[in-house]
PDB file of N, CA and C in Angstrom:
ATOM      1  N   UNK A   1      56.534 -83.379  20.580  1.00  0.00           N
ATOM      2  CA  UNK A   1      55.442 -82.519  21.001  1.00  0.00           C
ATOM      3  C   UNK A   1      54.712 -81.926  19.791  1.00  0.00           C
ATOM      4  N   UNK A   2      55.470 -81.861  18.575  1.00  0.00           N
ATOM      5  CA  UNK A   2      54.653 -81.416  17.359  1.00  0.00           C
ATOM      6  C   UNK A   2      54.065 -81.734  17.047  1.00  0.00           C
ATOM      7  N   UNK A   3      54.366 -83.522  17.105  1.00  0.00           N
ATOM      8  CA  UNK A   3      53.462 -84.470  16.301  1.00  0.00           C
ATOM      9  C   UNK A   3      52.095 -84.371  16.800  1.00  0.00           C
ATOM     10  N   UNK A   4      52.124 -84.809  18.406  1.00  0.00           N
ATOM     11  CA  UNK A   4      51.004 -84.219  19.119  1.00  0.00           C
ATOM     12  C   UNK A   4      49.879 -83.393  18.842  1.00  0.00           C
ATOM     13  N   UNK A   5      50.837 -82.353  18.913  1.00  0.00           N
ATOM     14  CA  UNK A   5      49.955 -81.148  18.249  1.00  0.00           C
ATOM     15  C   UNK A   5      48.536 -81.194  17.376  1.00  0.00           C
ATOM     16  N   UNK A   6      50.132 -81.302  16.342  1.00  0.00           N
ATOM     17  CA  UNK A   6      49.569 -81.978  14.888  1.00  0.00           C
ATOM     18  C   UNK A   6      48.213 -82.915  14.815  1.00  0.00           C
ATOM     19  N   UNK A   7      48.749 -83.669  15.249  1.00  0.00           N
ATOM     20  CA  UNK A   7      47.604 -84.613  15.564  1.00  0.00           C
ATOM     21  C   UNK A   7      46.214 -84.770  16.232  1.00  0.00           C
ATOM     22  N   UNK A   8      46.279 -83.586  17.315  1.00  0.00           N
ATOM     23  CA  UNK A   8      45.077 -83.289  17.889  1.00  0.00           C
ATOM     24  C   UNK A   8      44.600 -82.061  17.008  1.00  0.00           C
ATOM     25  N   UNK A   9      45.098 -81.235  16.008  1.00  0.00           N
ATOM     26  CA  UNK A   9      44.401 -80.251  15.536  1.00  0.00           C
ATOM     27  C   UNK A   9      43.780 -81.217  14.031  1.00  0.00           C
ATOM     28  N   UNK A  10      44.432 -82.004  13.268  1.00  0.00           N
ATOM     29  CA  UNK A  10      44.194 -82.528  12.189  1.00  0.00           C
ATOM     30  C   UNK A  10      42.982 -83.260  13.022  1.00  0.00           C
ATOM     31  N   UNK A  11      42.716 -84.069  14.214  1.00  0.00           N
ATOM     32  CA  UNK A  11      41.244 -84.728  13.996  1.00  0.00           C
ATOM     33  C   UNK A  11      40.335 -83.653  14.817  1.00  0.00           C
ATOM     34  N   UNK A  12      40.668 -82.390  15.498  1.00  0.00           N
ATOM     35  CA  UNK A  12      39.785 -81.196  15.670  1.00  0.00           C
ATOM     36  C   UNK A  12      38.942 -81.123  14.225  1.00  0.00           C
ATOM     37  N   UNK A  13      40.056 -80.862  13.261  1.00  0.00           N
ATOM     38  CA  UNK A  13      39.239 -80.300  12.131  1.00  0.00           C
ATOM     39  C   UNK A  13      38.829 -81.621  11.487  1.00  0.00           C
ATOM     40  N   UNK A  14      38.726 -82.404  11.675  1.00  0.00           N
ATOM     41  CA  UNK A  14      38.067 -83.568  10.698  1.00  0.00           C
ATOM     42  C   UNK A  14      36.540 -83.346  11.710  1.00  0.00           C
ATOM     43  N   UNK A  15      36.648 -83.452  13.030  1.00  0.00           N
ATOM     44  CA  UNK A  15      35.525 -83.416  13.306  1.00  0.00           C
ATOM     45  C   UNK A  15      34.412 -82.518  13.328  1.00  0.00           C
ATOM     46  N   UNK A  16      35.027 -80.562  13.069  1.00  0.00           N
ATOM     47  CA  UNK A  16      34.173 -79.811  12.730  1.00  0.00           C
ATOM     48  C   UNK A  16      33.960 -80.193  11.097  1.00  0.00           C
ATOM     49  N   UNK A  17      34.444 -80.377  10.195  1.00  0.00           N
ATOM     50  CA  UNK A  17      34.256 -80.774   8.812  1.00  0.00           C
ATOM     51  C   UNK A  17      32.813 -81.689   8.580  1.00  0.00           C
ATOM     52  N   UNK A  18      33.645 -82.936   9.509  1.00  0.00           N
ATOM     53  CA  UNK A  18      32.157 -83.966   9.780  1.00  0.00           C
ATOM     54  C   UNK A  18      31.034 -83.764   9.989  1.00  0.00           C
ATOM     55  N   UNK A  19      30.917 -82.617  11.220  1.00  0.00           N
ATOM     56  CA  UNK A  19      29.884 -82.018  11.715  1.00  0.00           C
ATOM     57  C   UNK A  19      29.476 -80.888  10.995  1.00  0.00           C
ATOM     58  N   UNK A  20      29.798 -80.480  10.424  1.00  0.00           N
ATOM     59  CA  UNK A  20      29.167 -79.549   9.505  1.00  0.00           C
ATOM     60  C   UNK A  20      28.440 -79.922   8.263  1.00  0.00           C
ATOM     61  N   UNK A  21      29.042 -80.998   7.767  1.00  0.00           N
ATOM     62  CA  UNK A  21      28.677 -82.111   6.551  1.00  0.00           C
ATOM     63  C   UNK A  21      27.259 -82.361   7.029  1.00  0.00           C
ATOM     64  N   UNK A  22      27.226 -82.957   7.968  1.00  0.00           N
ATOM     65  CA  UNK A  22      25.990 -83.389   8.338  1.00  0.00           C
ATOM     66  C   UNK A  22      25.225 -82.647   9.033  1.00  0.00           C
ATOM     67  N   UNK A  23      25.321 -81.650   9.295  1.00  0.00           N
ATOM     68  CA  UNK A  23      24.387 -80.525   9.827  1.00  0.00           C
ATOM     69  C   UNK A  23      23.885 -79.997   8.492  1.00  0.00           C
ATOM     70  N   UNK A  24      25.037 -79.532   7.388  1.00  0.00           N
ATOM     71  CA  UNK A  24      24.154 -79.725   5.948  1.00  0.00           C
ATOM     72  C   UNK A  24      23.472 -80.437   5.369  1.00  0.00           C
ATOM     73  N   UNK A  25      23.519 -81.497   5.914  1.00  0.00           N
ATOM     74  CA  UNK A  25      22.863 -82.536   4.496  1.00  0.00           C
ATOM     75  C   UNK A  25      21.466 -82.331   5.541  1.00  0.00           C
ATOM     76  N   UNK A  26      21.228 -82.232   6.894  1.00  0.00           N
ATOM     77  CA  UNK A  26      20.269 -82.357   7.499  1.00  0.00           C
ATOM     78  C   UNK A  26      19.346 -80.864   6.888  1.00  0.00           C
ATOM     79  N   UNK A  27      19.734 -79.548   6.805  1.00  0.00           N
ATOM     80  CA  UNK A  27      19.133 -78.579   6.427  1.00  0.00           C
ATOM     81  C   UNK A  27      18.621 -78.424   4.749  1.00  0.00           C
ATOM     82  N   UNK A  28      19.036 -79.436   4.113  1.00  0.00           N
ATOM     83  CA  UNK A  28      19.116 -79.602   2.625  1.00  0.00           C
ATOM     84  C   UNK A  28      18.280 -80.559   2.148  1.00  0.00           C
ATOM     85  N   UNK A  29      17.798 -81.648   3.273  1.00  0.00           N
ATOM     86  CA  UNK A  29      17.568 -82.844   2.620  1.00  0.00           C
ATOM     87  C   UNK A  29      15.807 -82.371   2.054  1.00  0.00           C
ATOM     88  N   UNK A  30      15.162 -83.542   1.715  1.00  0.00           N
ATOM     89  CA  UNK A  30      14.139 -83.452   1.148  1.00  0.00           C
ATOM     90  C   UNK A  30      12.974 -83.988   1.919  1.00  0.00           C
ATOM     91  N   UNK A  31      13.412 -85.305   2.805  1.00  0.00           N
ATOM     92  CA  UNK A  31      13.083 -86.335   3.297  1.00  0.00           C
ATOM     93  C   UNK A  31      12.023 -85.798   4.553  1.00  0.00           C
ATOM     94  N   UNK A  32      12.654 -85.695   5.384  1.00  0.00           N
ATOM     95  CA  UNK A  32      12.009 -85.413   6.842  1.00  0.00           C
ATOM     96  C   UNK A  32      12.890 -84.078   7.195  1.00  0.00           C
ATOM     97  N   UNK A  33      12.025 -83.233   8.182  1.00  0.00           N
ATOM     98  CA  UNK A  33      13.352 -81.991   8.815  1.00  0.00           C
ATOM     99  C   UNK A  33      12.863 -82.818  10.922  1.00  0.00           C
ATOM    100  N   UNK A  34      12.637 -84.468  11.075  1.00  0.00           N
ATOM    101  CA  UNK A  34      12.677 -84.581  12.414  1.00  0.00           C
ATOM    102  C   UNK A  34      13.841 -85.571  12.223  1.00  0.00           C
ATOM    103  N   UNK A  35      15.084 -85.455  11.875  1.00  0.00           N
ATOM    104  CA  UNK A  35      15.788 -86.040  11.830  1.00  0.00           C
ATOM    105  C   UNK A  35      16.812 -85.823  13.241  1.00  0.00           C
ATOM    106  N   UNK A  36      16.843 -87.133  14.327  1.00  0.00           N
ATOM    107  CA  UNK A  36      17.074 -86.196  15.601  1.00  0.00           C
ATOM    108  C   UNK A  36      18.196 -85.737  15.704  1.00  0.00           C
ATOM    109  N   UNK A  37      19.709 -86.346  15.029  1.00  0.00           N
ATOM    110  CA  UNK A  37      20.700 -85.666  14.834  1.00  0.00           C
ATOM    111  C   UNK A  37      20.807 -84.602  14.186  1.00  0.00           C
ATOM    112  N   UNK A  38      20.152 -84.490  13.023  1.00  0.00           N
ATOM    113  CA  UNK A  38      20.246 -83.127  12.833  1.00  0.00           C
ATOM    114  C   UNK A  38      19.541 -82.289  13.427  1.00  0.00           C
ATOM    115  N   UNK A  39      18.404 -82.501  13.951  1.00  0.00           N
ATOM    116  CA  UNK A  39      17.480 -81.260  15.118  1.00  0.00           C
ATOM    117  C   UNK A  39      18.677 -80.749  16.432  1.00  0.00           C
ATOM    118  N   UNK A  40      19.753 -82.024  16.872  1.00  0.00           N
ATOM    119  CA  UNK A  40      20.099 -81.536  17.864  1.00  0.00           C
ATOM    120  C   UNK A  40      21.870 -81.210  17.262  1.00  0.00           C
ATOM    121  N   UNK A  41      22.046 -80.898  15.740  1.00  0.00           N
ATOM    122  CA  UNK A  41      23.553 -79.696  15.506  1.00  0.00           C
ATOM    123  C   UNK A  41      22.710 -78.575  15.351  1.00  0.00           C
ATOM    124  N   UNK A  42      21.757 -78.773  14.920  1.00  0.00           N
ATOM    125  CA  UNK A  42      21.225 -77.528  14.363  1.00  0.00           C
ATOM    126  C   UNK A  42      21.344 -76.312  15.766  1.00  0.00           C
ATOM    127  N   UNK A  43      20.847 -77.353  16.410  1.00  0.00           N
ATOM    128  CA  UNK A  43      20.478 -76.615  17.998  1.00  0.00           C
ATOM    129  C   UNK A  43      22.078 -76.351  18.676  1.00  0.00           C
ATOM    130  N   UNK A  44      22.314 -76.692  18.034  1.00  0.00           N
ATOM    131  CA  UNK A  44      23.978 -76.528  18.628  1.00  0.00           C
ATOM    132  C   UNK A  44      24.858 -75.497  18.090  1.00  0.00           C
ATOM    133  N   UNK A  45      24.168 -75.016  16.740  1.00  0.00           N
ATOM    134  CA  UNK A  45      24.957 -73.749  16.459  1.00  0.00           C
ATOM    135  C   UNK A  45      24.487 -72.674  16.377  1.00  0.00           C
ATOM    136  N   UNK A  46      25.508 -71.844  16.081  1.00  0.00           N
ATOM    137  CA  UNK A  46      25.170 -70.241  16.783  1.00  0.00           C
ATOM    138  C   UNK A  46      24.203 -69.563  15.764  1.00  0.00           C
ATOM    139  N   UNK A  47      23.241 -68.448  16.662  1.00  0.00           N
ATOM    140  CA  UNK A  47      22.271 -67.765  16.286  1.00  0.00           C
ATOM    141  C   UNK A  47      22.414 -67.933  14.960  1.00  0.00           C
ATOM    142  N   UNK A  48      23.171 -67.300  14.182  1.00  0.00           N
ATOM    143  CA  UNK A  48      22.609 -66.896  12.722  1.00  0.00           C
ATOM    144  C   UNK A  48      22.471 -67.884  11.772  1.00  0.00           C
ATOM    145  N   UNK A  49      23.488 -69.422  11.756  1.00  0.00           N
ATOM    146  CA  UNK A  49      23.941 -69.997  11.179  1.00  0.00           C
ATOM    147  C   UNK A  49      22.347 -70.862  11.873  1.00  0.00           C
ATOM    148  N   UNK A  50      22.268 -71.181  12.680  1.00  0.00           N
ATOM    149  CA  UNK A  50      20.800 -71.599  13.376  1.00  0.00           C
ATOM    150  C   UNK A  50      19.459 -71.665  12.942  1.00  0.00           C
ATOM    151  N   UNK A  51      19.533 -70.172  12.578  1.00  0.00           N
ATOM    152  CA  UNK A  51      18.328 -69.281  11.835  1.00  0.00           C
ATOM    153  C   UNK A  51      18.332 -69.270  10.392  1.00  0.00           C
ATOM    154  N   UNK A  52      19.716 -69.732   9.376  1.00  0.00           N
ATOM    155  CA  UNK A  52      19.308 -69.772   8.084  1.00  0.00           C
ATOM    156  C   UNK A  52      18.807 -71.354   8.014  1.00  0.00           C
ATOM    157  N   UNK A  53      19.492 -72.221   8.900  1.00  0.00           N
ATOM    158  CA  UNK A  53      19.507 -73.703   9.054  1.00  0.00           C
ATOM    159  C   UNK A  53      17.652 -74.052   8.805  1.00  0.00           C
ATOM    160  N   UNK A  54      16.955 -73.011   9.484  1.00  0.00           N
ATOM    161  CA  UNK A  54      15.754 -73.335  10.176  1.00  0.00           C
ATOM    162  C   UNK A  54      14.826 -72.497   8.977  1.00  0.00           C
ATOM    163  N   UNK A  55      15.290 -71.496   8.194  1.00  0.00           N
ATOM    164  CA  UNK A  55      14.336 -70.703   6.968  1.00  0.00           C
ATOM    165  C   UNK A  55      14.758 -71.832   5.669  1.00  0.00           C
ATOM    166  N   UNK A  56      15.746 -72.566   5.661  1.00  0.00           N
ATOM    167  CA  UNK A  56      15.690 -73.619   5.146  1.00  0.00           C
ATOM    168  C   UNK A  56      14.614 -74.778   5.178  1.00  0.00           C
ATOM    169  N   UNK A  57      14.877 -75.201   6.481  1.00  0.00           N
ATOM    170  CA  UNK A  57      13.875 -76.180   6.265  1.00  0.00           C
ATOM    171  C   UNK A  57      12.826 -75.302   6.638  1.00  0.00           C
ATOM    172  N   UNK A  58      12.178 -74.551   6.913  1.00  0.00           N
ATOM    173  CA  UNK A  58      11.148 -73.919   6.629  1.00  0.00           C
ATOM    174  C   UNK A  58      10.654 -73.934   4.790  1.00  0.00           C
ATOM    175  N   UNK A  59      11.658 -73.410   3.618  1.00  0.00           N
ATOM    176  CA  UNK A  59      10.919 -73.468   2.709  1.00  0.00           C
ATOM    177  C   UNK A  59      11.167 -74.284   2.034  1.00  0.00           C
ATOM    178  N   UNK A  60      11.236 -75.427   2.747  1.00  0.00           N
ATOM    179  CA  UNK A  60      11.286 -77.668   2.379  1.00  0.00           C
ATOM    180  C   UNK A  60      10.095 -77.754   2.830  1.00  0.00           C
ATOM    181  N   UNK A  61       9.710 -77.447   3.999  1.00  0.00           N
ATOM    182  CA  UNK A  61       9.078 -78.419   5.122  1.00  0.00           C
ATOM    183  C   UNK A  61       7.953 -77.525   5.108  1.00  0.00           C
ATOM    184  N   UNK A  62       7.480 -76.078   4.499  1.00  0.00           N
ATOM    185  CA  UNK A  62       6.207 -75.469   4.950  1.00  0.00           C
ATOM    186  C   UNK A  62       5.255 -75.565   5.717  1.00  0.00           C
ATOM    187  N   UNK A  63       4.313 -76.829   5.464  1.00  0.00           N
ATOM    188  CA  UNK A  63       3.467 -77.601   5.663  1.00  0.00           C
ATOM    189  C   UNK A  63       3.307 -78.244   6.934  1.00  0.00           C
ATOM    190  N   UNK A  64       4.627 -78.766   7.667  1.00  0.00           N
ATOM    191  CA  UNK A  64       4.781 -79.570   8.639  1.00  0.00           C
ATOM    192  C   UNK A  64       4.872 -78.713   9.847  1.00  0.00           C
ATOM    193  N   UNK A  65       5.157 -79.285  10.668  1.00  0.00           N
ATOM    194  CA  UNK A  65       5.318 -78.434  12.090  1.00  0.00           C
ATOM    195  C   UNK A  65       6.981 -78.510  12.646  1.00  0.00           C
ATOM    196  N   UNK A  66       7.028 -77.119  13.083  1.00  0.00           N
ATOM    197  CA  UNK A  66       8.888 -77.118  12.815  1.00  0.00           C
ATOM    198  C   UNK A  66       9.127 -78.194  13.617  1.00  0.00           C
ATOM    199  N   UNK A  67      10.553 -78.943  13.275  1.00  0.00           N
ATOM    200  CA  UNK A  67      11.289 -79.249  14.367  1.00  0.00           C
ATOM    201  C   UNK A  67      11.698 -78.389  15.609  1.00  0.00           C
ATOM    202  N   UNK A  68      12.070 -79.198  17.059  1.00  0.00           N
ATOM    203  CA  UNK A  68      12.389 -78.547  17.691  1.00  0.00           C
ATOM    204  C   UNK A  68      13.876 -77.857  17.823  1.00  0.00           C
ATOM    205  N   UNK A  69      13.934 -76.541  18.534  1.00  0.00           N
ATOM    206  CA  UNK A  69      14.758 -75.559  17.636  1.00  0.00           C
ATOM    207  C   UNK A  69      14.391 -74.338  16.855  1.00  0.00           C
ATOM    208  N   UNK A  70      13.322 -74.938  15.819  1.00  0.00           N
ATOM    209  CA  UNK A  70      12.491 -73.775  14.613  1.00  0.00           C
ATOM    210  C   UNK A  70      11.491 -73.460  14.996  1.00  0.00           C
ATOM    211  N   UNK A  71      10.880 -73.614  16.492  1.00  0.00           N
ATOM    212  CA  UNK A  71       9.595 -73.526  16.631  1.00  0.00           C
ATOM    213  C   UNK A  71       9.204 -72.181  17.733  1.00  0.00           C
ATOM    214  N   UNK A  72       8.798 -71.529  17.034  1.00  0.00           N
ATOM    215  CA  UNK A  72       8.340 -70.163  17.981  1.00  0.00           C
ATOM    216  C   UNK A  72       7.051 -70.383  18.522  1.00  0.00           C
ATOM    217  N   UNK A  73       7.000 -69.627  20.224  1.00  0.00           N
ATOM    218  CA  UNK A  73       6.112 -69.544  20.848  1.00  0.00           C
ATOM    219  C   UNK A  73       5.177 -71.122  21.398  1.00  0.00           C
ATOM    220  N   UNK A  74       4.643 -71.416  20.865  1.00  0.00           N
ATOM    221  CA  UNK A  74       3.595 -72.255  21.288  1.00  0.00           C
ATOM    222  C   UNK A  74       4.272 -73.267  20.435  1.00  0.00           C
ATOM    223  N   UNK A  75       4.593 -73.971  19.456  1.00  0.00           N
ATOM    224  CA  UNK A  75       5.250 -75.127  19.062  1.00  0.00           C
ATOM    225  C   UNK A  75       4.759 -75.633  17.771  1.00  0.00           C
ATOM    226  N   UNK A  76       3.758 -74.895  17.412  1.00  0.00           N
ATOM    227  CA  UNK A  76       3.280 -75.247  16.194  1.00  0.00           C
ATOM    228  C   UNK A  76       3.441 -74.317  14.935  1.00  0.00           C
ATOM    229  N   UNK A  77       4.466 -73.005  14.952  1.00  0.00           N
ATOM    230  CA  UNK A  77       4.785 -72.027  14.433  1.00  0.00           C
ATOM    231  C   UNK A  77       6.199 -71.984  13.559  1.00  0.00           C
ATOM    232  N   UNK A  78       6.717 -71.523  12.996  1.00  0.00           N
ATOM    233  CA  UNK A  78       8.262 -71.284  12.619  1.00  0.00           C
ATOM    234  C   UNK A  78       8.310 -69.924  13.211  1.00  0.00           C
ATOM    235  N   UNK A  79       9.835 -70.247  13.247  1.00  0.00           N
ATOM    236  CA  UNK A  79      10.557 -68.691  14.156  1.00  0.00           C
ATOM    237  C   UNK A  79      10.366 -68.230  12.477  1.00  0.00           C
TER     238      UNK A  79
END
């Protein structure tokens, strides 16, 4: 029953690790911020961690129109 355990918590945490990896590289990159996997972790985590995700690519992406997620009011805005 340990091993078990064991085993379901060791690939729990491989998969928040994973997912966090790439929810970073998506808020970091240079490239595009409509990347749809990362539009939809971003959207998946909680308020605050959400909101730096999104003033990130805000001061990458200025110019562009937020992804969805970063977009206040009418859709053509940053929160």
């Amino acid at each position: 029953m340990k091993k078990l355990i064991r085993l379901l918590l060791t690939i729990a945490l491989a998969v928040v690790v994973f997912t966090g990896f790439r929810w970073y590289r998506y808020v970091s990159n240079t490239d595009s911020p409509y990347d749809e996997i990362g539009i939809t972790l971003n959207n998946f985590m909680p308020g605050p961690i959400n909101s730096w995700g999104c003033a990130k690519l805000r001061s990458t992406f200025a110019s562009s129109l937020p992804p969805y997620g970063c977009a206040a009011g009418d859709g053509t805005q940053w929160k």
